[in-house]
PDB file of N, CA and C in Angstrom:
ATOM      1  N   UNK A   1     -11.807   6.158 -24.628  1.00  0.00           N
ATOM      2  CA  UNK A   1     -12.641   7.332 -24.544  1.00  0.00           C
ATOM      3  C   UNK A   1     -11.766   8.553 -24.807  1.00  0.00           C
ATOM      4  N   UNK A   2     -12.786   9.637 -25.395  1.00  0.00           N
ATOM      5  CA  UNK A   2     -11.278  10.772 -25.577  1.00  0.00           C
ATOM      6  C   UNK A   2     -12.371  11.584 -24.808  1.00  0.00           C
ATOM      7  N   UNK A   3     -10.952  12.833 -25.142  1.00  0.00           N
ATOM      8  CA  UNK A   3     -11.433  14.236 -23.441  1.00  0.00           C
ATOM      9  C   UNK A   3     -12.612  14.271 -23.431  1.00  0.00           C
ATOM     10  N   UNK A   4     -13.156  15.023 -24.664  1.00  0.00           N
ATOM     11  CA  UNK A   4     -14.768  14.863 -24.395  1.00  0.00           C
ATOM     12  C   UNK A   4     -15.709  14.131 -23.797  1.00  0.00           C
ATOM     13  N   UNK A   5     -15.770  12.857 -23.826  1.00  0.00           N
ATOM     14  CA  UNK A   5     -16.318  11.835 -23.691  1.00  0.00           C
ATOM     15  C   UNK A   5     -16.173  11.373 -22.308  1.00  0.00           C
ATOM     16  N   UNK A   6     -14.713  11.932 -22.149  1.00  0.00           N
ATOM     17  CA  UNK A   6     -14.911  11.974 -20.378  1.00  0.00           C
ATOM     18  C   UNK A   6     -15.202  12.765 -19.749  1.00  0.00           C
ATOM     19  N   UNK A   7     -14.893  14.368 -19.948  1.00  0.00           N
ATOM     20  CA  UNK A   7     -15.775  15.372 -19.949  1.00  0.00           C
ATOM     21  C   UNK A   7     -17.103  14.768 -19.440  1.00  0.00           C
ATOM     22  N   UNK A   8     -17.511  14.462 -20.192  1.00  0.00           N
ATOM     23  CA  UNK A   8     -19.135  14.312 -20.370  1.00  0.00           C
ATOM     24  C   UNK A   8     -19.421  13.199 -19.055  1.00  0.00           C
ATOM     25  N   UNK A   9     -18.485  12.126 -19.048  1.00  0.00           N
ATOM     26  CA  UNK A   9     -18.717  11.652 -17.683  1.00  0.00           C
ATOM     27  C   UNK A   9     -18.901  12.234 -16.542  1.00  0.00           C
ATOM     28  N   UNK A  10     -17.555  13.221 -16.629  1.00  0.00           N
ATOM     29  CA  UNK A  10     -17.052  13.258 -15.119  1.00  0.00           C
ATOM     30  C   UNK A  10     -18.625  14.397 -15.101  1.00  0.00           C
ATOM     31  N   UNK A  11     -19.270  15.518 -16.006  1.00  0.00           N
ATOM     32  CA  UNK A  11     -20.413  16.229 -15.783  1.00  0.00           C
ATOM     33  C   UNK A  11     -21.875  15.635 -15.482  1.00  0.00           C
ATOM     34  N   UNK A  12     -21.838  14.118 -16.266  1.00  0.00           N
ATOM     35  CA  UNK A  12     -23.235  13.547 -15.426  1.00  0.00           C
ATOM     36  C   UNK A  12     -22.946  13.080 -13.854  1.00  0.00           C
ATOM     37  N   UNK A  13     -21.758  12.570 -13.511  1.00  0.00           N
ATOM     38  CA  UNK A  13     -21.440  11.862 -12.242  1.00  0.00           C
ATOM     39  C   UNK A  13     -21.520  13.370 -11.053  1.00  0.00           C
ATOM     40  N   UNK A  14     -20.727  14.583 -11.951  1.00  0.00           N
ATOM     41  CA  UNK A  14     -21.372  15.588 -10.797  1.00  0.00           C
ATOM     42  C   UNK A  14     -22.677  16.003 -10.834  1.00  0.00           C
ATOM     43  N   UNK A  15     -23.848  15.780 -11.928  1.00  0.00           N
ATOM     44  CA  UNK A  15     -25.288  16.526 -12.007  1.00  0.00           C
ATOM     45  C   UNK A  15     -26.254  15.005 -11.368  1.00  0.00           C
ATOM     46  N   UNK A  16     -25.259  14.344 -10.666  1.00  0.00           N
ATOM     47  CA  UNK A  16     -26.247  13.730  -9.655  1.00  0.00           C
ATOM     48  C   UNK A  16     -26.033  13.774  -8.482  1.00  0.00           C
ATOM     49  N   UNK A  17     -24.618  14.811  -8.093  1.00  0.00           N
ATOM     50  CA  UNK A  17     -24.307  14.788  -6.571  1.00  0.00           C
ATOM     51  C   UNK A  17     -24.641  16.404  -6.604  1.00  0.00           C
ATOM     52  N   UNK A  18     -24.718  17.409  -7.611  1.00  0.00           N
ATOM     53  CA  UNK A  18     -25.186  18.698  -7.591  1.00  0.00           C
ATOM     54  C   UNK A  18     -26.422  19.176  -9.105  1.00  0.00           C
ATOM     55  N   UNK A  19     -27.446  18.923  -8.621  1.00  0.00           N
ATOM     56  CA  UNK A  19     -28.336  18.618  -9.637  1.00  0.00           C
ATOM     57  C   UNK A  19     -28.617  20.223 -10.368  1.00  0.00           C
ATOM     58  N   UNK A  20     -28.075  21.156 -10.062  1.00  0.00           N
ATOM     59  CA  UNK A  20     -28.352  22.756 -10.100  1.00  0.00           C
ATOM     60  C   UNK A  20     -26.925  23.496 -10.655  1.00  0.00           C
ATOM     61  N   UNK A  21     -26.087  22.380 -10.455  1.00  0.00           N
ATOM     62  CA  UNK A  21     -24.982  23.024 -11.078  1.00  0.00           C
ATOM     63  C   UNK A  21     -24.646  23.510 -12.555  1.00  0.00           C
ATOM     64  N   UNK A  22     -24.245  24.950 -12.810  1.00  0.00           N
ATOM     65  CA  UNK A  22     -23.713  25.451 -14.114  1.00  0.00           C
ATOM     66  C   UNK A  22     -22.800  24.781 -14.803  1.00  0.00           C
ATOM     67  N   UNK A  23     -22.566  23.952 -15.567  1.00  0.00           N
ATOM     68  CA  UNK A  23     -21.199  23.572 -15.725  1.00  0.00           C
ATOM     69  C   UNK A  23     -20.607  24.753 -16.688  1.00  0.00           C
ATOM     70  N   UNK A  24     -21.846  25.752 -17.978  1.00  0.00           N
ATOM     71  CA  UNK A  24     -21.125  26.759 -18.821  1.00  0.00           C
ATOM     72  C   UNK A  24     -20.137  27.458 -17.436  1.00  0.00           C
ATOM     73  N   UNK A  25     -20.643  27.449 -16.363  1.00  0.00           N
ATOM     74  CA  UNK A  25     -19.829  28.796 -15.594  1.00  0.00           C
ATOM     75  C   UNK A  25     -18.456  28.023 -15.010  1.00  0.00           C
ATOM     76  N   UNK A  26     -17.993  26.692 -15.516  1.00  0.00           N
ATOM     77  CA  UNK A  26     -17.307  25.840 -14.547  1.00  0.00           C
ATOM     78  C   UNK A  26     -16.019  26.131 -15.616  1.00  0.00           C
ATOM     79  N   UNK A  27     -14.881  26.598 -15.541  1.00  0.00           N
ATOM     80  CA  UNK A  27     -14.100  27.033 -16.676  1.00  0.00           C
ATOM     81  C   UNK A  27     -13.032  25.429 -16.565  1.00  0.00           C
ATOM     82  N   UNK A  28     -12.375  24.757 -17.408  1.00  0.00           N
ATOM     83  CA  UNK A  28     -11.813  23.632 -17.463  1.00  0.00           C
ATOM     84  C   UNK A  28     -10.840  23.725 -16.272  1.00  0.00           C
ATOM     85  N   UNK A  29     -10.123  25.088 -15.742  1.00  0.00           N
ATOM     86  CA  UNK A  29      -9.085  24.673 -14.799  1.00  0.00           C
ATOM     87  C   UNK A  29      -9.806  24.818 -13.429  1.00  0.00           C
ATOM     88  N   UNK A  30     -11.303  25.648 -13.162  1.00  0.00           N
ATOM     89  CA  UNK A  30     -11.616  25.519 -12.078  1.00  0.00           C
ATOM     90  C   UNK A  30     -11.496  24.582 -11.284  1.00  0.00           C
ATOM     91  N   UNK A  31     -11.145  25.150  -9.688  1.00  0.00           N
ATOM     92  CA  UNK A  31     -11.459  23.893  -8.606  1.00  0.00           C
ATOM     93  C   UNK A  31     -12.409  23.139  -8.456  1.00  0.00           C
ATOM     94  N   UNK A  32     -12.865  22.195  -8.542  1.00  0.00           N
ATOM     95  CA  UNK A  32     -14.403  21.662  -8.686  1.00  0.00           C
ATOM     96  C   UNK A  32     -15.328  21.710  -6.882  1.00  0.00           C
ATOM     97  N   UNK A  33     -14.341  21.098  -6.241  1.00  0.00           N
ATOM     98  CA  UNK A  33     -14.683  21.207  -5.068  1.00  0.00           C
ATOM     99  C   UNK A  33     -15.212  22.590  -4.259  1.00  0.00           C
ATOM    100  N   UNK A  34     -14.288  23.863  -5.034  1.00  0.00           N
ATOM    101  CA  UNK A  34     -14.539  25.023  -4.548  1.00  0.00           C
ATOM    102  C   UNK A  34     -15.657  25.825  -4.995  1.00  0.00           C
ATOM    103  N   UNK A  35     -15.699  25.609  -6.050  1.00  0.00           N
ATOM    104  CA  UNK A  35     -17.167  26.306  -7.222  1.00  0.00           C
ATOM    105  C   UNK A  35     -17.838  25.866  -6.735  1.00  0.00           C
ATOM    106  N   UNK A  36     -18.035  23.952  -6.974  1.00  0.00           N
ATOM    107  CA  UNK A  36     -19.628  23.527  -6.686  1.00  0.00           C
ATOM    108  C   UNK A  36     -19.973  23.338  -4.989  1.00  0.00           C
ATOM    109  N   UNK A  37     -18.577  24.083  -4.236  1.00  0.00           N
ATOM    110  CA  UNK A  37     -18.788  23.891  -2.700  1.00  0.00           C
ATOM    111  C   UNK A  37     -18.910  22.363  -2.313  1.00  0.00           C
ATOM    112  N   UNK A  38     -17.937  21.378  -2.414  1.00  0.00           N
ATOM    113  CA  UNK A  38     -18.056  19.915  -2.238  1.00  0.00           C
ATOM    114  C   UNK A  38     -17.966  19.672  -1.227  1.00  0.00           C
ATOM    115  N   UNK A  39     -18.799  18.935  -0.102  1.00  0.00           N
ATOM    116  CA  UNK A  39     -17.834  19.006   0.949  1.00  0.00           C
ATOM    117  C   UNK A  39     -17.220  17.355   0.807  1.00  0.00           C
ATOM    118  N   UNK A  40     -16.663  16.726   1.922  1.00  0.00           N
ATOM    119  CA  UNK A  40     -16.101  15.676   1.615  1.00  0.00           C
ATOM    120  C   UNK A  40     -16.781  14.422   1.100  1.00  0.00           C
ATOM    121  N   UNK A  41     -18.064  14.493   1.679  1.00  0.00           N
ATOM    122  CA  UNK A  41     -18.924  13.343   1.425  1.00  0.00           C
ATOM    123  C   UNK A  41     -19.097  13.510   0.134  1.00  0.00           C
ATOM    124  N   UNK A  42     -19.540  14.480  -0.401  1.00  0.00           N
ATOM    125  CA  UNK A  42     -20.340  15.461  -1.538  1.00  0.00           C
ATOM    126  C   UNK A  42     -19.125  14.716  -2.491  1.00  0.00           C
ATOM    127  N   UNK A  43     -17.606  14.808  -2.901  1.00  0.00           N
ATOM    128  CA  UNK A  43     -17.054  14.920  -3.490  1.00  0.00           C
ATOM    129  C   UNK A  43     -16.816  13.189  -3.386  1.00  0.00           C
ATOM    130  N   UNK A  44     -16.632  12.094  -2.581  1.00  0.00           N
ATOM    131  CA  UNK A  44     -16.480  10.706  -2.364  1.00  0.00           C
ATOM    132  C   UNK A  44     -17.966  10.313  -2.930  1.00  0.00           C
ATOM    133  N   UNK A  45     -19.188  11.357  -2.827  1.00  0.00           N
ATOM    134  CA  UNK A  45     -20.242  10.436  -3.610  1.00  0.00           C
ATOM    135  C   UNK A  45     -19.529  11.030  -5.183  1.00  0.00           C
ATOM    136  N   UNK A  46     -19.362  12.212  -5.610  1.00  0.00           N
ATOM    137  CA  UNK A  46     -18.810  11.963  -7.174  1.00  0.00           C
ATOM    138  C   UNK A  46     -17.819  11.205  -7.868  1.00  0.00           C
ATOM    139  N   UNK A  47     -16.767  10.582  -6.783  1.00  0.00           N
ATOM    140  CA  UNK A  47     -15.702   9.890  -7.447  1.00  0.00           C
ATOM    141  C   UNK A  47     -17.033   8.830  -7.597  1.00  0.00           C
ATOM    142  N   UNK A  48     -17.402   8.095  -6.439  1.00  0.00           N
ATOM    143  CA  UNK A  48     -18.357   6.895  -6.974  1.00  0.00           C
ATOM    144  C   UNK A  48     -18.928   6.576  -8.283  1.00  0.00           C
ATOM    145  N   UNK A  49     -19.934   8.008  -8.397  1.00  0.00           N
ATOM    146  CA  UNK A  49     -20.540   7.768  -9.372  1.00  0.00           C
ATOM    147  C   UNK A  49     -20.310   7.756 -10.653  1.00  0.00           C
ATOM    148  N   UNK A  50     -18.720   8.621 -10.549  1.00  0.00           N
ATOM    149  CA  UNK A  50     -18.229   8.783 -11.877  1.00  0.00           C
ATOM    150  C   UNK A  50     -17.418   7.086 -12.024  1.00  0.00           C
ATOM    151  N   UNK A  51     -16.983   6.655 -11.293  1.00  0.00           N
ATOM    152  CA  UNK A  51     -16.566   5.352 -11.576  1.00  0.00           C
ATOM    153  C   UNK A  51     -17.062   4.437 -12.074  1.00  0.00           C
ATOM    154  N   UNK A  52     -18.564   4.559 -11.515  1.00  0.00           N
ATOM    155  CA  UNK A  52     -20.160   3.510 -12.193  1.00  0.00           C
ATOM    156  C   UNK A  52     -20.002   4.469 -13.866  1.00  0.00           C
ATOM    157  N   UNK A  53     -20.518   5.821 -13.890  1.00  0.00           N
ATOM    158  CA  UNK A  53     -20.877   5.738 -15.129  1.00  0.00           C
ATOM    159  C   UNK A  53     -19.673   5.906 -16.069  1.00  0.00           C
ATOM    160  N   UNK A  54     -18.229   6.055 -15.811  1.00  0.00           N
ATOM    161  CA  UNK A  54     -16.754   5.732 -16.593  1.00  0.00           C
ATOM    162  C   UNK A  54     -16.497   3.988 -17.128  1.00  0.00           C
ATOM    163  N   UNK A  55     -16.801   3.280 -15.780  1.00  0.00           N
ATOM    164  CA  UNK A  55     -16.075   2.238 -16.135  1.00  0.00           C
ATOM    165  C   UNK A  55     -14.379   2.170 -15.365  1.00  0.00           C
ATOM    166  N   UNK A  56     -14.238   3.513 -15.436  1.00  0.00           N
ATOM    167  CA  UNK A  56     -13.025   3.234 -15.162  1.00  0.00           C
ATOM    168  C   UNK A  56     -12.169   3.217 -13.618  1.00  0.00           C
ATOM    169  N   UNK A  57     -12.074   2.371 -13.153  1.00  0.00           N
ATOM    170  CA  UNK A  57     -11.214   2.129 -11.786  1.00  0.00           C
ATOM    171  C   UNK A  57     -10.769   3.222 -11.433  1.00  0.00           C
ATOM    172  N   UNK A  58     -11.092   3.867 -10.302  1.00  0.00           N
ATOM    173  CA  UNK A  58     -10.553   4.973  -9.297  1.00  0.00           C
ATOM    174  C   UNK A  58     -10.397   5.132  -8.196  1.00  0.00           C
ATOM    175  N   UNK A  59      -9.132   4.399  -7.653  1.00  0.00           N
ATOM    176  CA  UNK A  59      -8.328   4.611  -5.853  1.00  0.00           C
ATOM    177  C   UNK A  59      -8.711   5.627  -5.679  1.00  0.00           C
ATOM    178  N   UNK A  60      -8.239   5.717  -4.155  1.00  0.00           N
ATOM    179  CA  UNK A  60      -7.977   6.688  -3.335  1.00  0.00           C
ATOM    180  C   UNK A  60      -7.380   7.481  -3.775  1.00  0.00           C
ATOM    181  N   UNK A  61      -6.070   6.481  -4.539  1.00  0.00           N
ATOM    182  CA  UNK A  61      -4.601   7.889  -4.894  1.00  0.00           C
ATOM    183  C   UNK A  61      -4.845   8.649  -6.080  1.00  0.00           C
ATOM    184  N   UNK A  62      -5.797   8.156  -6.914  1.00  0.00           N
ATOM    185  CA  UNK A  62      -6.483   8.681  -8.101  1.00  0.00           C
ATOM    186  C   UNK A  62      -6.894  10.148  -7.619  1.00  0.00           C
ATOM    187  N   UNK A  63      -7.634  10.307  -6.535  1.00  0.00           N
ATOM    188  CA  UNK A  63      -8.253  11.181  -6.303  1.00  0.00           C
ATOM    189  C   UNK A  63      -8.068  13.084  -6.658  1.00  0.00           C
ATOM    190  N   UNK A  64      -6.507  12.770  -6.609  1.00  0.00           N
ATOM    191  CA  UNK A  64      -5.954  14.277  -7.034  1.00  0.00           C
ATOM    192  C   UNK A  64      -5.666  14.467  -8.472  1.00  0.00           C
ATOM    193  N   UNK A  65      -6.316  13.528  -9.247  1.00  0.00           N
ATOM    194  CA  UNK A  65      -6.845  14.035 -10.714  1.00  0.00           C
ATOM    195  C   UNK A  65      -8.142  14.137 -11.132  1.00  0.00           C
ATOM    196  N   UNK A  66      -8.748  14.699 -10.063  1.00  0.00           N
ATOM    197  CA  UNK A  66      -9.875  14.823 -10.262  1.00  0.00           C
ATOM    198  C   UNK A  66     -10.355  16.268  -9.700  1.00  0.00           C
ATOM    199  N   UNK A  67      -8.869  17.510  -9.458  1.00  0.00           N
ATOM    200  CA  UNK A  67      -9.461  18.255  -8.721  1.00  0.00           C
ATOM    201  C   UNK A  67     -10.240  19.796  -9.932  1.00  0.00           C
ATOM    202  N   UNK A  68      -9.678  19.568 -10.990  1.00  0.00           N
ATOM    203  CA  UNK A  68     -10.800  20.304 -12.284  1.00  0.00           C
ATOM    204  C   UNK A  68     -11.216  19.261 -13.214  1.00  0.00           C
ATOM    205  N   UNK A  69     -11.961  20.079 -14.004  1.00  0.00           N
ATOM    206  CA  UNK A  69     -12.472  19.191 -15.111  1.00  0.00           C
ATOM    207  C   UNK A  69     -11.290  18.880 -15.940  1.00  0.00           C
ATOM    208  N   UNK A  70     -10.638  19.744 -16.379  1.00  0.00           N
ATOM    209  CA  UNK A  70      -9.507  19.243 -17.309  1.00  0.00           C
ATOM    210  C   UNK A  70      -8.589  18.571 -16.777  1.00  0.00           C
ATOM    211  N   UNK A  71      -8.303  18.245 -15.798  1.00  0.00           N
ATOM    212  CA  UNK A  71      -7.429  17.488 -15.122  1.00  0.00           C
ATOM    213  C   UNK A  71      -7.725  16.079 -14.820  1.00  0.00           C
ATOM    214  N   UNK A  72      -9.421  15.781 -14.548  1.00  0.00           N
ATOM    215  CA  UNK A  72      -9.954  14.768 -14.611  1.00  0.00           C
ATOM    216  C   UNK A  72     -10.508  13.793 -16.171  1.00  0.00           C
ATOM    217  N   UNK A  73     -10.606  14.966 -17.062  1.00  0.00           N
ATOM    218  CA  UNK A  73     -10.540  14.349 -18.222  1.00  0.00           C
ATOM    219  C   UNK A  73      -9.527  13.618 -18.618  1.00  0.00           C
ATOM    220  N   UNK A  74      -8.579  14.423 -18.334  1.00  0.00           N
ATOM    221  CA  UNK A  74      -7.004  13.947 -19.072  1.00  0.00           C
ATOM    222  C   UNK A  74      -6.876  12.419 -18.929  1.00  0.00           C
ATOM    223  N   UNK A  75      -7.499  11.989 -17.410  1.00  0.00           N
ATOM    224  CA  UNK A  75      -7.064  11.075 -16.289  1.00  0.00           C
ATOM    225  C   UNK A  75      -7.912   9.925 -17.202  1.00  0.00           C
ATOM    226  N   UNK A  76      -9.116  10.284 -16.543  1.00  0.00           N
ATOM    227  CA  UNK A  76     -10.070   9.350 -17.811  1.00  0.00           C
ATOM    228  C   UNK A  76      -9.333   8.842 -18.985  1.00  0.00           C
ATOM    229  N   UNK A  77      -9.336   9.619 -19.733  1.00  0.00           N
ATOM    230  CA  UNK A  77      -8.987   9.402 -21.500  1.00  0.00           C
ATOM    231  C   UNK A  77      -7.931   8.759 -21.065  1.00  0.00           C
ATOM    232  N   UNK A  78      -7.055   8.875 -20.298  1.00  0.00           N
ATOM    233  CA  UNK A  78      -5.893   7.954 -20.302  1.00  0.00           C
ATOM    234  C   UNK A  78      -5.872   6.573 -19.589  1.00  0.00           C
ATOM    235  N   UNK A  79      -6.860   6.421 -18.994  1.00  0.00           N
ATOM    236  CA  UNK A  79      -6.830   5.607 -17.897  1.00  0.00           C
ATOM    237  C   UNK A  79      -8.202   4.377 -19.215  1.00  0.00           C
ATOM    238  N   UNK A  80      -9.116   5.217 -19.845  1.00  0.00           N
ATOM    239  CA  UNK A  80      -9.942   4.430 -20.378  1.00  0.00           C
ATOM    240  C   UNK A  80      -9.543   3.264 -21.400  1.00  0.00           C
ATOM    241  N   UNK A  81     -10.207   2.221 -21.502  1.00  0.00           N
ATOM    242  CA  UNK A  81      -9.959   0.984 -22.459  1.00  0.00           C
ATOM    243  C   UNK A  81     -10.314   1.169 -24.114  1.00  0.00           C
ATOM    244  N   UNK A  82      -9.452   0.931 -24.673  1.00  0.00           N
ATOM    245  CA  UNK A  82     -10.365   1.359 -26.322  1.00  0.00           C
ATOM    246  C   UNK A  82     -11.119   0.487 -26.535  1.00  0.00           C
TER     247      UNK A  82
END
């Protein structure tokens, strides 16, 4: 998968744990947790779901590449299977 494509993941896996969220207003280095106000549950249901709709395996320790969008893309695209 490339950035985009995970991009695009990691934005459906959050528009089912924040169905109202802007992503134009979400700038690539924003905090995700802080913009969309995550609280802990909020943010453990998005790793989930982004894992169902990625494919791609995500620990616990994973978790701190996931704290912007561009940081979580990177992770994806690198982590994904061709």
């Amino acid at each position: 998968m490339n950035q985009q494509e995970a991009l695009d993941h990691i934005r459906q896996a959050l528009a089912r744990i924040v169905p109202d969220a802007d992503f134009a207003a979400i700038a690539p280095h924003d905090k995700l947790r802080d913009v969309l106000e995550l609280d802990s549950l909020d943010y453990l249901r998005f790793i989930e779901a982004l894992t169902t709709t990625s494919a791609v395996p995500i620990t616990e320790e994973d978790y701190t590449h996931f704290t912007t969008l561009a940081d979580g893309a990177e992770f994806l695209a690198a982590r994904s299977t061709p």
